[in-house]
Structures are given as C-alpha cells and as structure tokens.
PDB file of N, CA and C in Angstrom:
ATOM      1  N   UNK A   1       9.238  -2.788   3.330  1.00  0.00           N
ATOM      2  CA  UNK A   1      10.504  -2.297   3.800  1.00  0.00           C
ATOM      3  C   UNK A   1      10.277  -1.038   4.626  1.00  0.00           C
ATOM      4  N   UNK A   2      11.094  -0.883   5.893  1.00  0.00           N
ATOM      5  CA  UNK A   2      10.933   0.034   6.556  1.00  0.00           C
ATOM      6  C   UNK A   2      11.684   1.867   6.235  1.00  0.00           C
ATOM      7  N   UNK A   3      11.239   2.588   6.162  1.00  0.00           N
ATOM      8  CA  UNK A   3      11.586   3.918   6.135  1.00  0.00           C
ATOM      9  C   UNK A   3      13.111   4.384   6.676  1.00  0.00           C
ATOM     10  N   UNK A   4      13.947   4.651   6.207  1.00  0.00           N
ATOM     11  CA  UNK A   4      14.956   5.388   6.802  1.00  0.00           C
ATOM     12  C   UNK A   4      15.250   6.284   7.841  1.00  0.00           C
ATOM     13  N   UNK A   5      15.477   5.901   8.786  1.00  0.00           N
ATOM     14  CA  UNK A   5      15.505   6.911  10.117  1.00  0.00           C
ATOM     15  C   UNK A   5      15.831   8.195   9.950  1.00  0.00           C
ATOM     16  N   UNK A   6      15.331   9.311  10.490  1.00  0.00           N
ATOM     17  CA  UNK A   6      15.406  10.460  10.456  1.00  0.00           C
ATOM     18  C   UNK A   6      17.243  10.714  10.800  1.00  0.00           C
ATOM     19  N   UNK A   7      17.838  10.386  12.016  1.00  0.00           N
ATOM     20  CA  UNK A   7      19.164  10.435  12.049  1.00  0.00           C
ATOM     21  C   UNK A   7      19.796   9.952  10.779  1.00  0.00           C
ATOM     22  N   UNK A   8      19.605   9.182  10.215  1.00  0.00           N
ATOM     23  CA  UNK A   8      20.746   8.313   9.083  1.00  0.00           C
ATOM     24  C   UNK A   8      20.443   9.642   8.071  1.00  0.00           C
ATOM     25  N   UNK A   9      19.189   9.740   7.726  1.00  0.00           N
ATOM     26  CA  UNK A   9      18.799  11.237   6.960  1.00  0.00           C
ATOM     27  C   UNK A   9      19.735  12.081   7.134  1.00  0.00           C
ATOM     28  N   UNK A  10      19.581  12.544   8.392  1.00  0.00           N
ATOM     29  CA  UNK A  10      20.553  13.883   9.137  1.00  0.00           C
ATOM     30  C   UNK A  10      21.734  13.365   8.626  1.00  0.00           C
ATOM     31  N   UNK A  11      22.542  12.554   9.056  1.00  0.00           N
ATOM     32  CA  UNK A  11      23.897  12.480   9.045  1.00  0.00           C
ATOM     33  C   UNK A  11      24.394  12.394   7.622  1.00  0.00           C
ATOM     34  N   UNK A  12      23.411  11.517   6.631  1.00  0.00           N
ATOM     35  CA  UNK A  12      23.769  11.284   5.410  1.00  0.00           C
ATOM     36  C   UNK A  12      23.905  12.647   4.816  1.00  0.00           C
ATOM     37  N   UNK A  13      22.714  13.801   5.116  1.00  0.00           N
ATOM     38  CA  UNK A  13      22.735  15.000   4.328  1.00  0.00           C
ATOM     39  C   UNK A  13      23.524  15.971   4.754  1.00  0.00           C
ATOM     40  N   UNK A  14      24.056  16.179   6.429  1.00  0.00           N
ATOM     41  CA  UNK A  14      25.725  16.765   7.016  1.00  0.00           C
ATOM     42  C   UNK A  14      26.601  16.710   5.944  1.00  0.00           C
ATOM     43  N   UNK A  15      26.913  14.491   5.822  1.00  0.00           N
ATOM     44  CA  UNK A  15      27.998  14.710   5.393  1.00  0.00           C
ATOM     45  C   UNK A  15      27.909  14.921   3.700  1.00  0.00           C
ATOM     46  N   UNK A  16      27.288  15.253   3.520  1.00  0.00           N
ATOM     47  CA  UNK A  16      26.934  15.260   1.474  1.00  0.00           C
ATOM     48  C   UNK A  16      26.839  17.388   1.505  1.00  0.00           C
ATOM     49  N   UNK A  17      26.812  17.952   2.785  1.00  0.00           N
ATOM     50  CA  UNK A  17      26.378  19.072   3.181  1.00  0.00           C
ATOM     51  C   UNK A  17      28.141  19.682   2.941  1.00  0.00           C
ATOM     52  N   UNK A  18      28.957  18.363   3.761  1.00  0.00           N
ATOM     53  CA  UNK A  18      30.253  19.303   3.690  1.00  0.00           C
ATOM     54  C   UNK A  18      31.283  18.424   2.989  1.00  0.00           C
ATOM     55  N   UNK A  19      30.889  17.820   2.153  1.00  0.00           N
ATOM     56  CA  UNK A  19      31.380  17.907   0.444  1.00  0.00           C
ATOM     57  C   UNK A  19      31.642  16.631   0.393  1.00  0.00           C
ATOM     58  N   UNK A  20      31.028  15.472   0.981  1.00  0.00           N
ATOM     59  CA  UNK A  20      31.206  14.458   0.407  1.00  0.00           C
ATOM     60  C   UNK A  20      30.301  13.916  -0.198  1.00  0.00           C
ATOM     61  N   UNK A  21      31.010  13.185  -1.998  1.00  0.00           N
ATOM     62  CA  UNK A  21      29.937  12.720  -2.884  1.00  0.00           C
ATOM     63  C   UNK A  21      29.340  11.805  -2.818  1.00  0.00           C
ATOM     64  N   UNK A  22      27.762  11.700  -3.286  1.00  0.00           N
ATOM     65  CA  UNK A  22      27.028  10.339  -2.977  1.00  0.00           C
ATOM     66  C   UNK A  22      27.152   9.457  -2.874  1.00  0.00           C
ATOM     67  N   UNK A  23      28.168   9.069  -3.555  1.00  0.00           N
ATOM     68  CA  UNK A  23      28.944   7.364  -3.769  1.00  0.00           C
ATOM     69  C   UNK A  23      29.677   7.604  -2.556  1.00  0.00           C
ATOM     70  N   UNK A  24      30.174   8.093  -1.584  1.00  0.00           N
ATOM     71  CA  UNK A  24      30.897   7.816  -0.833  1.00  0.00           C
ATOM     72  C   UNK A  24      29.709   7.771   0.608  1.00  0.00           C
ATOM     73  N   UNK A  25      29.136   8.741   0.506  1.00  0.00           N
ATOM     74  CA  UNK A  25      27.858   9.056   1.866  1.00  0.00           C
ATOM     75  C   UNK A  25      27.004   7.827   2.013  1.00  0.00           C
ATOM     76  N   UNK A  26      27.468   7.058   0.419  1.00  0.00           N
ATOM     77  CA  UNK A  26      26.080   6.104   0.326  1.00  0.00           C
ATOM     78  C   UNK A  26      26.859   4.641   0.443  1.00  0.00           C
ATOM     79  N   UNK A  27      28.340   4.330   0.896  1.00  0.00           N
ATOM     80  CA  UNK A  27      28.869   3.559   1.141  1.00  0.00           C
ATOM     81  C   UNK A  27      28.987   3.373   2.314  1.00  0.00           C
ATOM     82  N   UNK A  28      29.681   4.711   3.444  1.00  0.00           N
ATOM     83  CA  UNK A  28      29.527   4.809   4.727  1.00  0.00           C
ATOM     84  C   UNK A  28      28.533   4.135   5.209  1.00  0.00           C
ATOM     85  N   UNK A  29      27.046   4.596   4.965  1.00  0.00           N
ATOM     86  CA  UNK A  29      25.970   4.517   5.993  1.00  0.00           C
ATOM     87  C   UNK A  29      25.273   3.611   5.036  1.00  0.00           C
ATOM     88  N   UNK A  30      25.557   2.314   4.431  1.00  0.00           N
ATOM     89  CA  UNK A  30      25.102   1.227   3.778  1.00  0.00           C
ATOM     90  C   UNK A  30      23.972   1.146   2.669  1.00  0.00           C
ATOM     91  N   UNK A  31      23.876   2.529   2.433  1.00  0.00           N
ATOM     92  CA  UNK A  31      22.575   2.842   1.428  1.00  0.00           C
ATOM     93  C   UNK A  31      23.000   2.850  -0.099  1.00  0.00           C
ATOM     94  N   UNK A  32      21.482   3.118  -0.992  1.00  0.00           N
ATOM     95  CA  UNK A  32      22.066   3.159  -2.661  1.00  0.00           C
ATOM     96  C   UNK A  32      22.538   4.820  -2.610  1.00  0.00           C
ATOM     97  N   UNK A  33      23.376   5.256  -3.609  1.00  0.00           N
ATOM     98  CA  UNK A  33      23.641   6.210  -4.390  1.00  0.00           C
ATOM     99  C   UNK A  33      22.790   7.192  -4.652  1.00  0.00           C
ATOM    100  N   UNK A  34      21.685   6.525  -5.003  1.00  0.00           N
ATOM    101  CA  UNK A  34      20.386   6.935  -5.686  1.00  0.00           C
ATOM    102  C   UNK A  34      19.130   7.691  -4.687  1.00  0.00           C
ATOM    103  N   UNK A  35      19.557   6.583  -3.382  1.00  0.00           N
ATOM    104  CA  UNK A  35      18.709   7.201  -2.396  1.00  0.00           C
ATOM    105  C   UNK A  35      19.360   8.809  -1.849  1.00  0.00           C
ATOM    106  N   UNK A  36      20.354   8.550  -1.917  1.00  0.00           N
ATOM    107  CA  UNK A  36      20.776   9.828  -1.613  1.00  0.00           C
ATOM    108  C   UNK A  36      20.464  10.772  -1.900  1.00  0.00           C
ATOM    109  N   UNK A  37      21.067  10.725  -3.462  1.00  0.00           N
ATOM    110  CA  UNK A  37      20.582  11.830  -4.576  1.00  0.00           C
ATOM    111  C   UNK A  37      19.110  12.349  -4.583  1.00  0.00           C
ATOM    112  N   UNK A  38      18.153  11.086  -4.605  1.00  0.00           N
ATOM    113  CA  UNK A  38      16.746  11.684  -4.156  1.00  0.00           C
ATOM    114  C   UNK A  38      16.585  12.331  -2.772  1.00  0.00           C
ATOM    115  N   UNK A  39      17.396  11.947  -1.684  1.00  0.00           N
ATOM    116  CA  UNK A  39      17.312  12.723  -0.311  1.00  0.00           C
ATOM    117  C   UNK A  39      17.849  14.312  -1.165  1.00  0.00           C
ATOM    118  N   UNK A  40      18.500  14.330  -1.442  1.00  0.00           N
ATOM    119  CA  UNK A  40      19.257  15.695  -1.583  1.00  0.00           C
ATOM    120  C   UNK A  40      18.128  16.352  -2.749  1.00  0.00           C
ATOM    121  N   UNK A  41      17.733  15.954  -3.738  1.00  0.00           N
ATOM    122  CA  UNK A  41      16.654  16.357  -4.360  1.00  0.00           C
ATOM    123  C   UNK A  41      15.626  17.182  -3.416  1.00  0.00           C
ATOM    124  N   UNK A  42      14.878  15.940  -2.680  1.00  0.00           N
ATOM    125  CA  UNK A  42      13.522  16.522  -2.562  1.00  0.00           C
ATOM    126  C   UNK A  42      13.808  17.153  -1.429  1.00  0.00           C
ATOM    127  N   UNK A  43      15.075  17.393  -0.499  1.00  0.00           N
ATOM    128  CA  UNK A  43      15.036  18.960   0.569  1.00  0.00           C
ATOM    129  C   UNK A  43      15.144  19.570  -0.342  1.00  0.00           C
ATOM    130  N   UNK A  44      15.956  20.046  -1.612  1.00  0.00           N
ATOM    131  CA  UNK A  44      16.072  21.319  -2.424  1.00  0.00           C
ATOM    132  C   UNK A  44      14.705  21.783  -2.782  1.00  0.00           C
ATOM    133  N   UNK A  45      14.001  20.461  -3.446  1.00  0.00           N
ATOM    134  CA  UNK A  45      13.087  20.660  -3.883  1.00  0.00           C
ATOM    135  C   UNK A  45      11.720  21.447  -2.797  1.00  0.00           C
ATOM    136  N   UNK A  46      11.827  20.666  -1.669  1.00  0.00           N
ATOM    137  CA  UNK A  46      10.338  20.516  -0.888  1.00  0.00           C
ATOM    138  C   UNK A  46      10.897  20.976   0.383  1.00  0.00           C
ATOM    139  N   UNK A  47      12.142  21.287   1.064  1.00  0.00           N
ATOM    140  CA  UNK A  47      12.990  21.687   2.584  1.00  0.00           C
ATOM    141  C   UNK A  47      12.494  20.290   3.237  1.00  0.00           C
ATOM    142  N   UNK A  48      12.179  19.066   2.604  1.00  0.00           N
ATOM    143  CA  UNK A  48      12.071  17.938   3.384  1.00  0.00           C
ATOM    144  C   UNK A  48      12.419  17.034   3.512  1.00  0.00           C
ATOM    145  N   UNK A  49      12.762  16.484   4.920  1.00  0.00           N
ATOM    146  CA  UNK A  49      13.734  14.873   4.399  1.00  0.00           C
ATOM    147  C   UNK A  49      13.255  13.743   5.253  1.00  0.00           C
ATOM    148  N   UNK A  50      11.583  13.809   5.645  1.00  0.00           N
ATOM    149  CA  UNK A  50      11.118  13.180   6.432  1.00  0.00           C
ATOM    150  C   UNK A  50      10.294  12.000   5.204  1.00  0.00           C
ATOM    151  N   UNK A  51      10.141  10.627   5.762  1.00  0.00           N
ATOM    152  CA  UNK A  51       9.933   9.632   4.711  1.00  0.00           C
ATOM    153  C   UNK A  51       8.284  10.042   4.246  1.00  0.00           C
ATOM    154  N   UNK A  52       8.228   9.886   3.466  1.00  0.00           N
ATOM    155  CA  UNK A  52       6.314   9.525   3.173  1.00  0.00           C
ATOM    156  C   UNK A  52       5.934   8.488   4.005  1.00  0.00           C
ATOM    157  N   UNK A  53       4.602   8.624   4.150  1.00  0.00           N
ATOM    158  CA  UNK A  53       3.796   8.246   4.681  1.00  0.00           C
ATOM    159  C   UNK A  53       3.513   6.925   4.057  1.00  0.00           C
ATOM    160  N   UNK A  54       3.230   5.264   4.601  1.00  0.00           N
ATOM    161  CA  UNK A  54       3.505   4.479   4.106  1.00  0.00           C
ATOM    162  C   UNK A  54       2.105   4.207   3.472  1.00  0.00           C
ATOM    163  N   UNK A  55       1.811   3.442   2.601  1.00  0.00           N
ATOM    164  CA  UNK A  55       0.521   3.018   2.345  1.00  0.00           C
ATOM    165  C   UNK A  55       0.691   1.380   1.564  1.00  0.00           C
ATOM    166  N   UNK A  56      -0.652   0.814   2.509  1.00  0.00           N
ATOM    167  CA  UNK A  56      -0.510  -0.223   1.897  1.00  0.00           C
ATOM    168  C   UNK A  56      -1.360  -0.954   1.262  1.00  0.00           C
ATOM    169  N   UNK A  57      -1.308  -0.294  -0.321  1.00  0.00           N
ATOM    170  CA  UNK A  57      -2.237  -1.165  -0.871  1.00  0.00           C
ATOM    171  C   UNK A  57      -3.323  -0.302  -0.585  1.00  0.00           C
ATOM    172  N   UNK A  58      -3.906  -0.377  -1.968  1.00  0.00           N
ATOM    173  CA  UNK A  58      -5.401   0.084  -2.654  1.00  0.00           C
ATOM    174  C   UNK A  58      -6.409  -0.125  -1.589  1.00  0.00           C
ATOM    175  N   UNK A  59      -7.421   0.963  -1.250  1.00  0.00           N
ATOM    176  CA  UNK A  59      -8.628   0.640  -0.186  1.00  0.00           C
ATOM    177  C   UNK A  59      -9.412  -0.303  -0.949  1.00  0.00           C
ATOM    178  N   UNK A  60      -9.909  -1.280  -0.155  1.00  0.00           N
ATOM    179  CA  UNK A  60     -10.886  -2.033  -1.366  1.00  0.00           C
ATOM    180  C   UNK A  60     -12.118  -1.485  -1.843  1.00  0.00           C
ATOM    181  N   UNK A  61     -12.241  -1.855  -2.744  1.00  0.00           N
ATOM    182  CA  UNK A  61     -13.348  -1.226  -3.721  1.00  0.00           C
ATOM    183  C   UNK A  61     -14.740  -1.820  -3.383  1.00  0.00           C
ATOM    184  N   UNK A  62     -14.920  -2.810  -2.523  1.00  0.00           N
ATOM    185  CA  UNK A  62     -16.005  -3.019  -1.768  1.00  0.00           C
ATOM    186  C   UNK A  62     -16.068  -2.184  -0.386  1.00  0.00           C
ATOM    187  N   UNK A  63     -15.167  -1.318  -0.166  1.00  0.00           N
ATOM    188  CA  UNK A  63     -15.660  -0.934   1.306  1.00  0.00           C
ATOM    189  C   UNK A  63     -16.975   0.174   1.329  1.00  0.00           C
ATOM    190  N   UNK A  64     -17.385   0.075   2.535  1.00  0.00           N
ATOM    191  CA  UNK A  64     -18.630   0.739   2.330  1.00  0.00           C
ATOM    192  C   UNK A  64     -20.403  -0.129   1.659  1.00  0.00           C
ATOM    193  N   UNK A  65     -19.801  -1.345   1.370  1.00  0.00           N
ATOM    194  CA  UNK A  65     -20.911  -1.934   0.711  1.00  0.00           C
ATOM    195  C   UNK A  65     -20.616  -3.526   1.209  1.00  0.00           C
ATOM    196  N   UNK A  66     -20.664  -3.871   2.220  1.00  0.00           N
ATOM    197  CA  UNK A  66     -20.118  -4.629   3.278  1.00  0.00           C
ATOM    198  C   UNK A  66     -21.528  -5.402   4.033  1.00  0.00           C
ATOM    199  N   UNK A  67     -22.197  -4.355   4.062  1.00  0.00           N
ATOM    200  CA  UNK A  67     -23.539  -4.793   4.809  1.00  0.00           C
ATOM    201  C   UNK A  67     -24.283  -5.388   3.538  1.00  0.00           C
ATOM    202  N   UNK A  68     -24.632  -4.783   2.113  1.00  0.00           N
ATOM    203  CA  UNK A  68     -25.202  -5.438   1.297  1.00  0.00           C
ATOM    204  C   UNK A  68     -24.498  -6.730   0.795  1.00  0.00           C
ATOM    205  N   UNK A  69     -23.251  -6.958   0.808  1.00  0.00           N
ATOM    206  CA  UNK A  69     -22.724  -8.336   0.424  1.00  0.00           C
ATOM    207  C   UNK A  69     -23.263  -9.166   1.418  1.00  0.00           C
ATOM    208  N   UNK A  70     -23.369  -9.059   2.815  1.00  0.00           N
ATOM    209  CA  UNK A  70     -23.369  -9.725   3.699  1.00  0.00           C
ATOM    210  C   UNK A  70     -24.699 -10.159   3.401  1.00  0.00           C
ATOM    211  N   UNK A  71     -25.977  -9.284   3.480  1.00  0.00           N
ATOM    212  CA  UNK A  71     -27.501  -9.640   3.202  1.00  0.00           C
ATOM    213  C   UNK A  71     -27.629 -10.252   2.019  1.00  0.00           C
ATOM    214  N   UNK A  72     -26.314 -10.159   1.079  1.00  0.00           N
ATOM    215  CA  UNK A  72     -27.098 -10.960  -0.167  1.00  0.00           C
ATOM    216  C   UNK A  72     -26.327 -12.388   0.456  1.00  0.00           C
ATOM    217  N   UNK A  73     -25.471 -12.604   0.624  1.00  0.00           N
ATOM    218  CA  UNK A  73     -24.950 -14.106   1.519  1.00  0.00           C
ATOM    219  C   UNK A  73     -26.397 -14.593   2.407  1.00  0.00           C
ATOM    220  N   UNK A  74     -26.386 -14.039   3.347  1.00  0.00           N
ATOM    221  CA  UNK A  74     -27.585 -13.932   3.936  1.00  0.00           C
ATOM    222  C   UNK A  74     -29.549 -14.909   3.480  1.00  0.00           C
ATOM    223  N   UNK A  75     -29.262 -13.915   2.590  1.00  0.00           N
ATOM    224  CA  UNK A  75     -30.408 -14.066   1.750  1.00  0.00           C
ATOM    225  C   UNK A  75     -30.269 -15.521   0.435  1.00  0.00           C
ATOM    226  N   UNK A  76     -29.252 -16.061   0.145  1.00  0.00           N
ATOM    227  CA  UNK A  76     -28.999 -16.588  -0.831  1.00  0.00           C
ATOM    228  C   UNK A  76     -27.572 -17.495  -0.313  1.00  0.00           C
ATOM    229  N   UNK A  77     -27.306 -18.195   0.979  1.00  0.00           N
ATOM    230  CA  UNK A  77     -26.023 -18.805   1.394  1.00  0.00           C
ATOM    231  C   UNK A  77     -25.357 -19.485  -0.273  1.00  0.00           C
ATOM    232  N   UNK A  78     -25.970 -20.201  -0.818  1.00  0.00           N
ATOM    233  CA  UNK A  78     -25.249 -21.003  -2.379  1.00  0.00           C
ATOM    234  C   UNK A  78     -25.362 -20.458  -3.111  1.00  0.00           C
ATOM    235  N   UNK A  79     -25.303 -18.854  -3.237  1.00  0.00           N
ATOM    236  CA  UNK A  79     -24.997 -18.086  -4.441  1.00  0.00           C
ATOM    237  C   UNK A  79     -23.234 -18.401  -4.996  1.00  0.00           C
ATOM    238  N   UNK A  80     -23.040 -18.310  -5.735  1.00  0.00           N
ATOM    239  CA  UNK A  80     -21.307 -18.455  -5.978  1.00  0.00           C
ATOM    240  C   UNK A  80     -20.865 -17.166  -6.458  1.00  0.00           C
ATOM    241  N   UNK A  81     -19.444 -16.852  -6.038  1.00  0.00           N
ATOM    242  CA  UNK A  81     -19.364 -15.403  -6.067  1.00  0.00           C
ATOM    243  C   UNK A  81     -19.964 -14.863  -7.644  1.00  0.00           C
ATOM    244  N   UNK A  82     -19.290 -15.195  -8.576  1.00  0.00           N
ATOM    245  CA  UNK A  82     -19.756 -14.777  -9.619  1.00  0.00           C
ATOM    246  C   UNK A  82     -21.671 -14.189  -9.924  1.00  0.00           C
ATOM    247  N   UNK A  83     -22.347 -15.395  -9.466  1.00  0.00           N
ATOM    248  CA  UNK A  83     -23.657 -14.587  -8.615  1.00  0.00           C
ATOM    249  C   UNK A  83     -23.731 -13.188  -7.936  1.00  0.00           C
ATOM    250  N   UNK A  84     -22.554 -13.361  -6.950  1.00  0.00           N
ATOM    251  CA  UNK A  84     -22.889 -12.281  -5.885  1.00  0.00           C
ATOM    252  C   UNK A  84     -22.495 -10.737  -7.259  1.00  0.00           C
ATOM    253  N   UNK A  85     -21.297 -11.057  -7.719  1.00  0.00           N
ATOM    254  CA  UNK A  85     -21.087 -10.270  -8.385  1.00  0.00           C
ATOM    255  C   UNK A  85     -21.582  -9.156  -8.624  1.00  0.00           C
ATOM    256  N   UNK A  86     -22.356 -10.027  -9.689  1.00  0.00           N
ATOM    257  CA  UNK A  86     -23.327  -9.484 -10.584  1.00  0.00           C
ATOM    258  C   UNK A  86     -24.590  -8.852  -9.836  1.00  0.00           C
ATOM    259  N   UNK A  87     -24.698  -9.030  -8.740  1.00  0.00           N
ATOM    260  CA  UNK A  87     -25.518  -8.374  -7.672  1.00  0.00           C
ATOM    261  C   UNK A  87     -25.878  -7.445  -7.036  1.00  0.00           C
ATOM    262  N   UNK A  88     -24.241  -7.227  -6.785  1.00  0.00           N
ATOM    263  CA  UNK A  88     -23.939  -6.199  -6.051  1.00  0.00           C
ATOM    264  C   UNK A  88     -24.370  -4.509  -7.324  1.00  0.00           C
ATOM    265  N   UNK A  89     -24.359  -3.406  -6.419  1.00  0.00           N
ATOM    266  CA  UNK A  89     -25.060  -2.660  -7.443  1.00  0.00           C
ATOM    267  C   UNK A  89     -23.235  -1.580  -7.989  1.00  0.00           C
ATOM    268  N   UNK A  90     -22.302  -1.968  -7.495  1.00  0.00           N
ATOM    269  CA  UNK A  90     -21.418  -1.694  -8.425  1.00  0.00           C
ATOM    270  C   UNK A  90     -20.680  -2.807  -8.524  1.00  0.00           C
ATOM    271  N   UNK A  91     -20.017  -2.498  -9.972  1.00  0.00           N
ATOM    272  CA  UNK A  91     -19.369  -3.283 -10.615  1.00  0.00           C
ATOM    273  C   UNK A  91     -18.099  -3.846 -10.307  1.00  0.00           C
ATOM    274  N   UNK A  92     -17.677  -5.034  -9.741  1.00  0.00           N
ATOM    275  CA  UNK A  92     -16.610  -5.399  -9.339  1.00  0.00           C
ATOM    276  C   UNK A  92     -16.286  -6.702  -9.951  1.00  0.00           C
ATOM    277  N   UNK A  93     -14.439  -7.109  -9.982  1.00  0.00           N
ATOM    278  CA  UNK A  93     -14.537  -8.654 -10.456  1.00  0.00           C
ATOM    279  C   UNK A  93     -15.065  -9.904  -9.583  1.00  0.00           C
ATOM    280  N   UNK A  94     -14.926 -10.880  -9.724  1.00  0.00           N
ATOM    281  CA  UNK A  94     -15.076 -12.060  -8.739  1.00  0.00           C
ATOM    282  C   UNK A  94     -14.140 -12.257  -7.580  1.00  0.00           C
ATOM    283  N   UNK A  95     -12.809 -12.157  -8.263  1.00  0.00           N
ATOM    284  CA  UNK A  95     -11.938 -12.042  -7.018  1.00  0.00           C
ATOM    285  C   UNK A  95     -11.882 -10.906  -6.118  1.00  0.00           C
ATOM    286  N   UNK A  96     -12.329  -9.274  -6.487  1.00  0.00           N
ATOM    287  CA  UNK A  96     -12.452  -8.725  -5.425  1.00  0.00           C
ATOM    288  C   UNK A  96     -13.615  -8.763  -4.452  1.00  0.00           C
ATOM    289  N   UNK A  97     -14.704  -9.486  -4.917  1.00  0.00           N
ATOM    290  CA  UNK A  97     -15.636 -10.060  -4.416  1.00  0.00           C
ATOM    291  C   UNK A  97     -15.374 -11.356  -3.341  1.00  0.00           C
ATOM    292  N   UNK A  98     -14.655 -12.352  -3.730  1.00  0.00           N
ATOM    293  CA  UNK A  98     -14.099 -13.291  -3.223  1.00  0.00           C
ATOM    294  C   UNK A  98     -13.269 -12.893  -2.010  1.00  0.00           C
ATOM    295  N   UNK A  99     -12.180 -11.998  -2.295  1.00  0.00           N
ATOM    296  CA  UNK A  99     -11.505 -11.591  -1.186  1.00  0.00           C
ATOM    297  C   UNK A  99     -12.212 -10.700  -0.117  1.00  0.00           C
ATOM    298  N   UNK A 100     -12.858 -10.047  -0.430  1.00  0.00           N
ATOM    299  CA  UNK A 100     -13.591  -9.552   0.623  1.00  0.00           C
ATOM    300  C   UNK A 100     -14.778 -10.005   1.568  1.00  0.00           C
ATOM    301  N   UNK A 101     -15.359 -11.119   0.908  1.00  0.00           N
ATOM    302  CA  UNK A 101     -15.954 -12.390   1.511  1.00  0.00           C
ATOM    303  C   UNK A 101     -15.081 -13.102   2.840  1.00  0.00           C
ATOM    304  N   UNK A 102     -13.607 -12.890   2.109  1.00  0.00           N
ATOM    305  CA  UNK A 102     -12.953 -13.990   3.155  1.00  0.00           C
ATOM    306  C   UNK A 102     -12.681 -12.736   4.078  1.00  0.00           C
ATOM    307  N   UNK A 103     -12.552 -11.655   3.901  1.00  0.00           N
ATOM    308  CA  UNK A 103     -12.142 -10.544   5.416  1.00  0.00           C
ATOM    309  C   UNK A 103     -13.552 -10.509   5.851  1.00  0.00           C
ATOM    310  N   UNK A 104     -14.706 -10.818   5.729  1.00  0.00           N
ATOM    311  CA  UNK A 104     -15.969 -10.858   6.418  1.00  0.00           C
ATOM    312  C   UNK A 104     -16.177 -11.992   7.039  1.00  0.00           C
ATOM    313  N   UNK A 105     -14.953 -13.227   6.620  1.00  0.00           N
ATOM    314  CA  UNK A 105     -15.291 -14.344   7.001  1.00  0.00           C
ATOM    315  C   UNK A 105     -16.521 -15.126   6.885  1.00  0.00           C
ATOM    316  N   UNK A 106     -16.857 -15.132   5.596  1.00  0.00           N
ATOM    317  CA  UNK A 106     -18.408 -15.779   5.119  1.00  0.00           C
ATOM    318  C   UNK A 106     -17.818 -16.572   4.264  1.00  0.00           C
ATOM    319  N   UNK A 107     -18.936 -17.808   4.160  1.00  0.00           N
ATOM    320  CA  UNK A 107     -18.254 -18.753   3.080  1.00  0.00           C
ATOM    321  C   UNK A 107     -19.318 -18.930   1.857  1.00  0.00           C
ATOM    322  N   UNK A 108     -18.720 -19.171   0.782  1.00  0.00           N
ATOM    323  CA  UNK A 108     -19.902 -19.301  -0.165  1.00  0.00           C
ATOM    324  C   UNK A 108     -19.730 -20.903  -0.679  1.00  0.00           C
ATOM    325  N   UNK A 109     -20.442 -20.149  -2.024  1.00  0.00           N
ATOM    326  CA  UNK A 109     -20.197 -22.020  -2.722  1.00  0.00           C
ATOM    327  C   UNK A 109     -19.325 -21.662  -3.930  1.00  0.00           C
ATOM    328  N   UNK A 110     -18.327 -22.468  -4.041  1.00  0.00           N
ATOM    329  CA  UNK A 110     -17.133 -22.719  -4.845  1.00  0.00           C
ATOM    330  C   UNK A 110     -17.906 -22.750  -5.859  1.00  0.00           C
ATOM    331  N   UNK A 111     -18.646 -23.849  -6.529  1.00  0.00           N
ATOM    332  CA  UNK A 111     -18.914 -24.454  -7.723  1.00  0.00           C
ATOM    333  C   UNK A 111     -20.089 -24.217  -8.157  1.00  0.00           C
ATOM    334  N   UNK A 112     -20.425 -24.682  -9.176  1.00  0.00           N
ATOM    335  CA  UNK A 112     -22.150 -23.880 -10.069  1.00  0.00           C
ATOM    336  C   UNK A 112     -22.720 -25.827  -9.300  1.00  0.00           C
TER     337      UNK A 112
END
C-alpha cells in the first residue's frame, strides 16, 4: 500500500489544527480515525508528518555469499538443496536456500 501524500497530511492536520475531531477529518479525506490520531501523535511527538521510509521485506540472509552457492552448484550440479544447505558455511533453511537459487536462476535437483 502506498504512503499518504504529504498534502492530504497537511490538510488533514490544518483541519484537526482548527478544531475538527478525528472522526470527522478522517471522514472528509476518506481515511481511518486511527491514522489520524497517529498523524497527530507522532508531529507532537517527533515535529513529523512525513511517511517512513518503505521497506520491503527482510534482506536475504544469503546475500553476500552468492558466489559460494553458485561454486558449490558449479562444482556439484545434482546436489539437492538440502545438500547445498548443509554446505554452505552459515546456517540457513532449505527454502532460503531454494529461493535464492531461483533469484540466481540456477537449477538444482528436486529429489534424492
């Protein structure tokens, strides 16, 4: 979901500025109640009403060790991940092993 525009911000916190209550600021301009209340929070709190910064999703826990997955593929094409796994010199599950196989676009072997 996308971030709330800085104007809708502005206008929502004007009109909550010159006395109208959340339930009403948050009917006008199609938002929750709640968002409001947290807009009005964190300027008191922080003087800020600009969105956070989005993030998506955990860095993978294989990055950085990209070149050794690849050489053990490499070195061993019918290893099956669970192999590679256990290979690699930190500890990860199969599926984050698996998924990061497929963003390298390498294929292994499914089955023992």
């Amino acid at each position: 979901m996308k971030a709330y525009s800085m104007d809708l911000r502005e206008r929502a916190l004007a009109d909550s500025d010159a006395g109208m209550g959340s339930g009403l600021v948050a009917e006008k301009y199609g938002v929750s109640s709640s968002w409001v209340r947290r807009l009005k929070q964190r300027r008191r709190e922080t003087g800020r009403i600009a969105p956070f910064s989005q993030r998506h999703g955990p860095l993978p826990r294989l990055k950085g060790h990209e070149d050794k997955l690849m050489a053990l593929v490499r070195r061993q094409p019918d290893a099956t991940v669970k192999e590679l796994s256990r290979r690699l010199s930190i500890k990860v599950s199969r599926p984050t092993v698996q998924k990061m196989l497929q963003r390298l676009r390498l294929t292994y072997k499914k089955r023992h």
